[in-house]
N, C-alpha and C. Protein backbone atom coordinates (compact mmCIF):
# COMPACT_ATOMS: atom_id res chain seq x y z
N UNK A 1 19.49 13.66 -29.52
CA UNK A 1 20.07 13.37 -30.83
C UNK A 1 21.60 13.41 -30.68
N UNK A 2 22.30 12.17 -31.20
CA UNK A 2 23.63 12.59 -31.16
C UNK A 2 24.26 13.43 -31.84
N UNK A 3 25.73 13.86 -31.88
CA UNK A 3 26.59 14.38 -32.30
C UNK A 3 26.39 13.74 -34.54
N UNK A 4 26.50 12.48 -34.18
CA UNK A 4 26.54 11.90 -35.60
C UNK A 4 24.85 12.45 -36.48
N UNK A 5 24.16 11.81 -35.72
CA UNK A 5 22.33 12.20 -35.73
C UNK A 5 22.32 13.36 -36.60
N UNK A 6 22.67 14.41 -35.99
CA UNK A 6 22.60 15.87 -36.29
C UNK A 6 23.47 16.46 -37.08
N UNK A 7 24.64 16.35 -37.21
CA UNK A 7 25.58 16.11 -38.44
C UNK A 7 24.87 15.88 -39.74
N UNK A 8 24.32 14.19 -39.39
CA UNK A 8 23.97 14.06 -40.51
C UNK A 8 22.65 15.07 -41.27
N UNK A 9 21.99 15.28 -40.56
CA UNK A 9 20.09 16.19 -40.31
C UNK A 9 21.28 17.69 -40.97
N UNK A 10 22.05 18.20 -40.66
CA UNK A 10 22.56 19.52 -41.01
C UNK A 10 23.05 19.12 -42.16
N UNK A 11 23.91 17.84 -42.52
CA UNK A 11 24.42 17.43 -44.07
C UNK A 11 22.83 17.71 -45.51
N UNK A 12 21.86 16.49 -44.98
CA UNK A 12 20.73 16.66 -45.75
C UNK A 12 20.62 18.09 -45.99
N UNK A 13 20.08 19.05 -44.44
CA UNK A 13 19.49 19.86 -44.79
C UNK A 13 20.35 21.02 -45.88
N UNK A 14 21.60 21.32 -45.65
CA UNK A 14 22.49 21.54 -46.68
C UNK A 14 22.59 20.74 -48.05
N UNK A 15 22.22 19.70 -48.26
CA UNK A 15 22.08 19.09 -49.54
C UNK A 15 20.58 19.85 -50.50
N UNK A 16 19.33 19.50 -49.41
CA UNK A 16 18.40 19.60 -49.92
C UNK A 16 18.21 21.18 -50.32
N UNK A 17 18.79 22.25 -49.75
CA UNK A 17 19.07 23.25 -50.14
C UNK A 17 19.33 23.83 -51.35
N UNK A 18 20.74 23.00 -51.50
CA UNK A 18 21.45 23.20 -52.90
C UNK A 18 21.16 22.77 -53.91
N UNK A 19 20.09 21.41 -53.70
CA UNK A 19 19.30 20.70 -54.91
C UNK A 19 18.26 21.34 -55.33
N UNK A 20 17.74 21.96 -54.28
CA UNK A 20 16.55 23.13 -54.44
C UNK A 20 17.16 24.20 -55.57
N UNK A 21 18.04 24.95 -54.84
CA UNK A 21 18.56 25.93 -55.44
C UNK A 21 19.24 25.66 -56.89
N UNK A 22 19.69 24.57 -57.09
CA UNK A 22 20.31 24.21 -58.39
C UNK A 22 19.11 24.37 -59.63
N UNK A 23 18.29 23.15 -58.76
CA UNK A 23 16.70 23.41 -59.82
C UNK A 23 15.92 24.72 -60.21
N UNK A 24 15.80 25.28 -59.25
CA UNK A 24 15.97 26.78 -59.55
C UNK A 24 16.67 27.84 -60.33
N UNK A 25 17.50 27.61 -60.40
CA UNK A 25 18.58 28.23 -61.73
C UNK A 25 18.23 27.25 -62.57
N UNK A 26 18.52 26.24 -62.83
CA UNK A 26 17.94 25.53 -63.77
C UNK A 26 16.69 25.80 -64.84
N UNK A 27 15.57 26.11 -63.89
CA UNK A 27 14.16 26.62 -64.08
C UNK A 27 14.27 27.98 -64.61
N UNK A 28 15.03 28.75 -64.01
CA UNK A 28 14.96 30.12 -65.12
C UNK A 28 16.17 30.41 -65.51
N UNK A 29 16.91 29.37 -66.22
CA UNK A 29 17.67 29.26 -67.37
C UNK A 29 19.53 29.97 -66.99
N UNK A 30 19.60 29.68 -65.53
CA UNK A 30 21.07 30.62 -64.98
C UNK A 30 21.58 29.50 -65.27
N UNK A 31 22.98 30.03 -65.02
CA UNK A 31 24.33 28.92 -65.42
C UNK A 31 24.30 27.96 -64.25
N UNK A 32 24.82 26.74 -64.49
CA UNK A 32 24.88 25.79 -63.51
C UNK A 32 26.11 25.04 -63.57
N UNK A 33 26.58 24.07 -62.87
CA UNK A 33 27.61 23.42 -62.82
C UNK A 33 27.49 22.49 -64.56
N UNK A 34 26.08 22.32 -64.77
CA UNK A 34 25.71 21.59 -65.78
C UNK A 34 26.27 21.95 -67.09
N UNK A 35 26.40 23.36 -67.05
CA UNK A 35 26.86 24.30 -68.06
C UNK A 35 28.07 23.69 -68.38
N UNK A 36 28.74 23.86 -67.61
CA UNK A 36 30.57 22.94 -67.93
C UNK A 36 30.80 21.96 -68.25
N UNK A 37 29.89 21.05 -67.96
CA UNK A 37 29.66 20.12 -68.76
C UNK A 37 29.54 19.92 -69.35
N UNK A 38 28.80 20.61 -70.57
CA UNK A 38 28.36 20.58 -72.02
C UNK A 38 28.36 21.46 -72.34
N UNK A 39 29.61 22.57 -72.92
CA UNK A 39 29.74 23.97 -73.09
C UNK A 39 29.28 24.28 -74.30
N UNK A 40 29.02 23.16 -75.17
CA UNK A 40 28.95 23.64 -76.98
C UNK A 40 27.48 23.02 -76.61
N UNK A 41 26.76 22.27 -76.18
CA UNK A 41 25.19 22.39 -75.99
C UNK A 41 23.91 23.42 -75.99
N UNK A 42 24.74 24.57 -75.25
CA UNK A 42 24.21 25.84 -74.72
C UNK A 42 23.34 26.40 -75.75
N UNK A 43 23.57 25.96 -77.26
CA UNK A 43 22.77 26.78 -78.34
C UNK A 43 21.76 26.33 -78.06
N UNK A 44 21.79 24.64 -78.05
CA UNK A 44 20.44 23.67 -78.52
C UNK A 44 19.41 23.84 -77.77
N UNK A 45 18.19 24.45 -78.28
CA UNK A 45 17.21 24.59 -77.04
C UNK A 45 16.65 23.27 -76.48
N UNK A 46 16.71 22.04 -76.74
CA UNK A 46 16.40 20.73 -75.65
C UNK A 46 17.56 20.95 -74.88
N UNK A 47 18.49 21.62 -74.52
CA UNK A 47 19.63 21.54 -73.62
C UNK A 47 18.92 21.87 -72.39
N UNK A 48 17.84 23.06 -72.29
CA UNK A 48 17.49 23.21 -70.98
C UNK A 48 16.50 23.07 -70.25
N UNK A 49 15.91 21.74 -71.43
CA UNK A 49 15.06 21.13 -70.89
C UNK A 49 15.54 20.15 -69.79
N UNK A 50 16.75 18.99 -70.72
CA UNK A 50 17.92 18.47 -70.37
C UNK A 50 18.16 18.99 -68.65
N UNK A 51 18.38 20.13 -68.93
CA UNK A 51 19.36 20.70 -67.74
C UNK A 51 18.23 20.82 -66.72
N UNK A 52 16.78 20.90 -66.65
CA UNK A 52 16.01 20.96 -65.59
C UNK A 52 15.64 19.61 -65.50
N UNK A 53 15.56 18.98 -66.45
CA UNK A 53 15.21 16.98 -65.91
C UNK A 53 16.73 16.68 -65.01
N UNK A 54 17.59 17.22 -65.50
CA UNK A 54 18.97 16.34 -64.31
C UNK A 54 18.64 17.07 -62.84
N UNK A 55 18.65 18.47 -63.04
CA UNK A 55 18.50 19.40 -61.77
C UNK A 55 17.11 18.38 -60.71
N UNK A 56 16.05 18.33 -61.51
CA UNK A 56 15.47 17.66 -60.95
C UNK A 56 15.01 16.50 -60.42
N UNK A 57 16.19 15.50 -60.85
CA UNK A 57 16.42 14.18 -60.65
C UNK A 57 17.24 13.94 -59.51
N UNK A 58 18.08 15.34 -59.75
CA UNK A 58 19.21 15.34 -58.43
C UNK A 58 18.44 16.03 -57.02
N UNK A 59 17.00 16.29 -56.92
CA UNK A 59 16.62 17.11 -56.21
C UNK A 59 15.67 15.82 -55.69
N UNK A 60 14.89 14.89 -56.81
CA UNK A 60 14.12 13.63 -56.60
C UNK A 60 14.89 12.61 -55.27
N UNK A 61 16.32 12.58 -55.91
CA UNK A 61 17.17 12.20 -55.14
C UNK A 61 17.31 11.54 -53.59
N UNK A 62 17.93 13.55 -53.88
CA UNK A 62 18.41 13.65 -52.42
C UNK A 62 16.78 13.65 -51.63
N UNK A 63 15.75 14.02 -52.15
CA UNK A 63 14.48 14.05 -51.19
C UNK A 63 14.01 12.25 -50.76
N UNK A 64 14.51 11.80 -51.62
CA UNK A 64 14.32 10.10 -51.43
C UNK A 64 15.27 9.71 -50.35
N UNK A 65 16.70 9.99 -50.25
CA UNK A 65 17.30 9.69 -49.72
C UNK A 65 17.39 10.22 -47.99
N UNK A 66 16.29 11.38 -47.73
CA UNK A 66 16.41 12.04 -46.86
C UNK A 66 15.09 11.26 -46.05
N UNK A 67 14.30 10.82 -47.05
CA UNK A 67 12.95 10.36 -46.89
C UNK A 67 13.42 9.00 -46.12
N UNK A 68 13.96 7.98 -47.04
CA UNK A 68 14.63 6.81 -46.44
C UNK A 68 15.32 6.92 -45.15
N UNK A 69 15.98 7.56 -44.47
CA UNK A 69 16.74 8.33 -43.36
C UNK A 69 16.07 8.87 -42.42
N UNK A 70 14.47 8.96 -42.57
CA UNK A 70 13.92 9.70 -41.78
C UNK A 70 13.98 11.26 -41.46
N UNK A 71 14.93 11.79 -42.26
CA UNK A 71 15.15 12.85 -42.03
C UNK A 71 14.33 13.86 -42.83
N UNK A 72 13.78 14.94 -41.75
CA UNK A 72 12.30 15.94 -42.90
C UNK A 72 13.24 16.75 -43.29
N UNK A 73 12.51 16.79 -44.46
CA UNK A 73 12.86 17.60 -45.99
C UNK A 73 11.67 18.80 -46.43
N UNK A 74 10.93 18.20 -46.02
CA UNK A 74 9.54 19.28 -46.18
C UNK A 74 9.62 20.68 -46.06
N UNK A 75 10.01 20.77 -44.94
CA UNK A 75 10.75 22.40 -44.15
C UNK A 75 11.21 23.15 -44.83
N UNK A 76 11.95 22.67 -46.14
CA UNK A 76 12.72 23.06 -47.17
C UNK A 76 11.68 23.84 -48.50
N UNK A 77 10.43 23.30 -48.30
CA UNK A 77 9.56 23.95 -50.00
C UNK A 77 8.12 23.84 -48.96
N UNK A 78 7.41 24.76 -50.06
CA UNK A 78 6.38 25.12 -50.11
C UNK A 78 5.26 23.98 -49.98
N UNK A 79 4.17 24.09 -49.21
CA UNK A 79 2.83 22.89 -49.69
C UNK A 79 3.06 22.78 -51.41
N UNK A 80 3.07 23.41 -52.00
CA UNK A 80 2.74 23.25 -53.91
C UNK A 80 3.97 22.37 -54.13
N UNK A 81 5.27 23.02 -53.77
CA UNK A 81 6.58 22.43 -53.69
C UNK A 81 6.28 21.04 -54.00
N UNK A 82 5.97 20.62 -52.41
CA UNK A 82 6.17 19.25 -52.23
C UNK A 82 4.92 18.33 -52.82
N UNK A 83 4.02 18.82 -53.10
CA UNK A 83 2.95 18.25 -53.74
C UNK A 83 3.77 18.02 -55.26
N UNK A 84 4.63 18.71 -55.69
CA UNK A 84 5.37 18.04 -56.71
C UNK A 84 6.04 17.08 -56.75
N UNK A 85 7.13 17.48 -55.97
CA UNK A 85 7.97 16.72 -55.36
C UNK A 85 7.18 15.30 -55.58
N UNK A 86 6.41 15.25 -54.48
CA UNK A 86 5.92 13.68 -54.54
C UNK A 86 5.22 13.28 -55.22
N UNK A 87 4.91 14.11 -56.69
CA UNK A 87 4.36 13.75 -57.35
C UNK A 87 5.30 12.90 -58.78
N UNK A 88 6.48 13.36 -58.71
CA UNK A 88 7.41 13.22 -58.82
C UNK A 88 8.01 13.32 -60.47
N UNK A 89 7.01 13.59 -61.04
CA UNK A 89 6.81 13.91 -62.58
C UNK A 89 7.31 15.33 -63.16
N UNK A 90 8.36 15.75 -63.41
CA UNK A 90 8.69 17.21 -63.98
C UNK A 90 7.44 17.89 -65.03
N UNK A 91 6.51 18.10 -64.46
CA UNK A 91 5.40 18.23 -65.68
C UNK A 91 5.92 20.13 -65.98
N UNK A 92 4.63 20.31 -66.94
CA UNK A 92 4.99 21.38 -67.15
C UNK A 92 4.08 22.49 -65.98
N UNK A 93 3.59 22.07 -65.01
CA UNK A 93 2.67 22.79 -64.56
C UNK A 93 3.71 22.97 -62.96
N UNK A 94 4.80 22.08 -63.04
CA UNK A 94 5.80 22.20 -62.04
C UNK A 94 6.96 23.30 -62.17
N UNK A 95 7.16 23.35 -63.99
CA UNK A 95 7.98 24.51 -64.20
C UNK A 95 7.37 25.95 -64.45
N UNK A 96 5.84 26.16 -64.35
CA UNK A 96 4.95 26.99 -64.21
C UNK A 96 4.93 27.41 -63.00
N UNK A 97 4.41 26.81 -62.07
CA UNK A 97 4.19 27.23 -60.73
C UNK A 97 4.96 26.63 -59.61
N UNK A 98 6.03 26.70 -59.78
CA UNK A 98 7.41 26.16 -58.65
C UNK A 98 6.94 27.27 -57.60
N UNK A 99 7.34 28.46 -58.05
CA UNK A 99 7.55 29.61 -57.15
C UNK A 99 6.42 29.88 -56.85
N UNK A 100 6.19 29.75 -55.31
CA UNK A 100 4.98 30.32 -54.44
C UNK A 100 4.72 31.48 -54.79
N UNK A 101 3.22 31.70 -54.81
CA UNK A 101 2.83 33.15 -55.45
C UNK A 101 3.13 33.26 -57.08
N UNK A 102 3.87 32.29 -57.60
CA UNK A 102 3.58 32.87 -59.34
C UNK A 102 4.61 33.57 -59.61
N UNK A 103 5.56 33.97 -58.52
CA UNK A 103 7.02 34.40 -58.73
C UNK A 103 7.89 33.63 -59.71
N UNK A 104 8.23 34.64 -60.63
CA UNK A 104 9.34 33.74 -61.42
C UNK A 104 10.13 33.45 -61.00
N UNK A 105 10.98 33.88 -59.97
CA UNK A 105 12.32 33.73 -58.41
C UNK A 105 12.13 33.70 -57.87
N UNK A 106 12.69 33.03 -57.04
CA UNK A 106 13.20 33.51 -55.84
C UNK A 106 15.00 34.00 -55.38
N UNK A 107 15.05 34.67 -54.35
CA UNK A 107 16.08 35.61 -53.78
C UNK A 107 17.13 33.93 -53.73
N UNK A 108 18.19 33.79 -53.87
CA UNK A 108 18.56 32.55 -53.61
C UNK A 108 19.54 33.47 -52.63
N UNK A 109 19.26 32.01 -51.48
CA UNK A 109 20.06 31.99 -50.10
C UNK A 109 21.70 31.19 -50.12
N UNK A 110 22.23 30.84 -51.25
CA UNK A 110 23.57 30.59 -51.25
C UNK A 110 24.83 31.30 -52.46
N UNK A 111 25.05 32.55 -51.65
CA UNK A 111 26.16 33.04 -52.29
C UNK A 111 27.35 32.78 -53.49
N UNK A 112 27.42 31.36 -53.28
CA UNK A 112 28.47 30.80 -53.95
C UNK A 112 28.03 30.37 -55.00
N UNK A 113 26.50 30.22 -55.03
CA UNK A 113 26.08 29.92 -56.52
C UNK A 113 25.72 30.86 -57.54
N UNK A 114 26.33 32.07 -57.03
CA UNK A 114 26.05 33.18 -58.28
C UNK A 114 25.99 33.79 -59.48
N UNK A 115 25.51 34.16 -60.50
CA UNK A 115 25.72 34.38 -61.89
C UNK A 115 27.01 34.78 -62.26
């Protein structure tokens, strides 16, 4: 694999990460970049419905785009995960059982996105 190859395979896998993780805060209602966006929204409760259809559009995304590229994404979520994923519908049985095991969280692995 080249220099470029793998670059790119470490870019995705850093993307697909943070799209993960975004949807995730999203899903149990933490602040997001989304938040700043629409600061007087925050009352309206369709706001976070809102805010998990974008999280998860941006997560549809980048998994399409990684898909197109050849590059695996899978590595990244759970069998249930990705059975969503490609199912590709935000249902409600996706914001039910995201988290393996029935966990309402998970521990998130990027620092910089903190409460």
């Amino acid at each position: 694999m080249s220099d470029k190859q793998q670059n790119l395979h470490e870019f995705f896998a850093g993307k697909l990460e943070s799209s993960k993780i975004h949807f995730e805060r999203a899903l149990d209602c933490k602040h997001t970049d989304f938040d700043n966006l629409y600061p007087y929204m925050n009352e309206q409760p369709q706001f976070f419905w809102y805010k998990r259809y974008v999280a998860w559009s941006e997560l549809l995304t980048i998994v399409k785009l990684a898909d197109e590229l050849g590059i695996e994404w899978q590595t990244h979520f759970s069998e249930q995960q990705i059975s969503f994923i490609q199912g590709k519908v935000l249902q409600g049985k996706v914001l039910d059982n995201w988290y393996p095991g029935g966990d309402n969280h998970e521990e998130e692995s990027v620092s910089s996105l903190e409460e």
